[in-house]
Protein backbone atom coordinates (compact mmCIF):
# COMPACT_ATOMS: atom_id res chain seq x y z
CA UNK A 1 -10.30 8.23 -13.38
CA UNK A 2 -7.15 7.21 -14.89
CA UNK A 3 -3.17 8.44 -14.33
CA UNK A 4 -4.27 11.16 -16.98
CA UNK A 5 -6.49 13.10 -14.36
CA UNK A 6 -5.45 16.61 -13.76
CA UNK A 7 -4.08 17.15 -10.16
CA UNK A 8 -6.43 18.74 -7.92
CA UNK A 9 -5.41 21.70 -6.44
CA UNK A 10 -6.77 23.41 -3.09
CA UNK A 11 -9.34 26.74 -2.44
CA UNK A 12 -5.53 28.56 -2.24
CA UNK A 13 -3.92 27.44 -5.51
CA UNK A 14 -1.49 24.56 -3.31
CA UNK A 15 -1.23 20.89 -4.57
CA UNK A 16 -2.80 18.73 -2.19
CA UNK A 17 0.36 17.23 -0.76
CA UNK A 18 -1.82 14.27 0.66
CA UNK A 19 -0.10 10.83 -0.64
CA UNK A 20 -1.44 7.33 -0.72
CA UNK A 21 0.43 4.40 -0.43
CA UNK A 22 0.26 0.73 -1.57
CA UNK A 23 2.48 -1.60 0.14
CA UNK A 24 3.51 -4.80 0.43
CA UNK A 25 4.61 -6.41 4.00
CA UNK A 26 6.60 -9.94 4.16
CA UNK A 27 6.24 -11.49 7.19
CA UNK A 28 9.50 -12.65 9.24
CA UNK A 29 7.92 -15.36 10.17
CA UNK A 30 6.80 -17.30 7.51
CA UNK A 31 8.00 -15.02 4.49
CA UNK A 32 4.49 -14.61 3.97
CA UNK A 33 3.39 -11.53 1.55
CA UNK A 34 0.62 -8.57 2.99
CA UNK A 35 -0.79 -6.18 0.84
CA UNK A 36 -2.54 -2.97 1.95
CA UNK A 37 -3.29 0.48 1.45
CA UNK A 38 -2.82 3.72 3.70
CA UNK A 39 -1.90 7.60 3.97
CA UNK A 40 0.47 6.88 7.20
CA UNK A 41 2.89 4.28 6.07
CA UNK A 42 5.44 4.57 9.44
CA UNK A 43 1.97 4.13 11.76
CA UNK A 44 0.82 1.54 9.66
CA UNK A 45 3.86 -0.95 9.42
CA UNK A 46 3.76 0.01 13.58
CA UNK A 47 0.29 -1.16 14.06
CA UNK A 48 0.61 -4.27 11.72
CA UNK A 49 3.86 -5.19 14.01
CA UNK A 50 2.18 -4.37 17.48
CA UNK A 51 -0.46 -6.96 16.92
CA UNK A 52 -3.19 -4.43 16.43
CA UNK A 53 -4.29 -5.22 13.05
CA UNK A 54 -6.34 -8.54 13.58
CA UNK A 55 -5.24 -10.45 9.98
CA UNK A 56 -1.68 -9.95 10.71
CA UNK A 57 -1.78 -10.18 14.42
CA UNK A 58 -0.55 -13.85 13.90
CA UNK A 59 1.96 -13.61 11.00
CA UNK A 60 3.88 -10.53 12.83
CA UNK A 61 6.89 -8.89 12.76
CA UNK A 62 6.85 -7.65 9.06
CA UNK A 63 9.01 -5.96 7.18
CA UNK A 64 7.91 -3.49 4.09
CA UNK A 65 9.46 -4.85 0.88
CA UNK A 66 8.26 -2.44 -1.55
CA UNK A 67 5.43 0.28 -1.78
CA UNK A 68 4.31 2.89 -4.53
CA UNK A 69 2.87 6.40 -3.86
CA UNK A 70 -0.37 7.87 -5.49
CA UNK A 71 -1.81 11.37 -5.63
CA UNK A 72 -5.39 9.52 -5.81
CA UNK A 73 -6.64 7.31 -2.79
CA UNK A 74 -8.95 5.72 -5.55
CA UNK A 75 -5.97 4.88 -7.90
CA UNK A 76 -4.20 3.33 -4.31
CA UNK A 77 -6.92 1.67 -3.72
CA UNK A 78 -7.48 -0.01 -7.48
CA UNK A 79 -3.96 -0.91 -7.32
CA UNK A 80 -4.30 -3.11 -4.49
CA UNK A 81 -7.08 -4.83 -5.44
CA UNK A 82 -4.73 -5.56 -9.00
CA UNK A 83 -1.90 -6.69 -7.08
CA UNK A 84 -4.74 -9.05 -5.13
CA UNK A 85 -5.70 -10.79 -8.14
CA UNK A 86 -4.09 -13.60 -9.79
CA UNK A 87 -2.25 -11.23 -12.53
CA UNK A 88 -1.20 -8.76 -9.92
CA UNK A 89 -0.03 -12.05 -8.31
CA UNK A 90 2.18 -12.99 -10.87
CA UNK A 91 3.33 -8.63 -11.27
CA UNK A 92 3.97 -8.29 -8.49
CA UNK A 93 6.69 -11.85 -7.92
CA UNK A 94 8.63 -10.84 -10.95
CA UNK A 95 8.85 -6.75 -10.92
CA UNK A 96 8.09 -5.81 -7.16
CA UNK A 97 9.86 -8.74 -4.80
């Protein structure tokens, strides 16, 4: 599925108001970069911060430096794995931080 997918729409006509977001976390400590993905973005950046995520755990407090917002978790979820690679790499130093 690409950005050209009709929205999906619920049994009652409604959008589906459920969001996914891509972010990207710099860490205070290091100015070291995280990239994730999630439909709670406040919870998240709490649990990345309270030591409870283990690949952060060492790296924390972060701060959130940028993050997008897709209708698809799938699209989310391809987008991180683009900013992950050595092109999103480069993307994401010159447009996003």
């Amino acid at each position: 599925m690409g950005w050209w997918t009709p929205r999906r729409f619920t049994e009652v006509g409604e959008y589906n108001s459920t969001m996914w977001y891509v972010y990207i976390l710099r860490s205070k400590v290091d100015e070291s970069y995280y990239i994730g993905v999630t439909a709670d973005l406040r919870s998240r950046l709490k649990e990345h911060n309270s030591g409870e995520t283990k690949s952060t755990r060492a790296k924390a407090p972060y701060q959130i430096v940028w993050y997008g917002a897709f209708m698809e978790k799938m699209m989310a979820y391809d987008f991180e794995r683009y900013l992950k690679s050595s092109s999103g790499f480069a993307f994401r130093n010159k447009r996003l931080v």
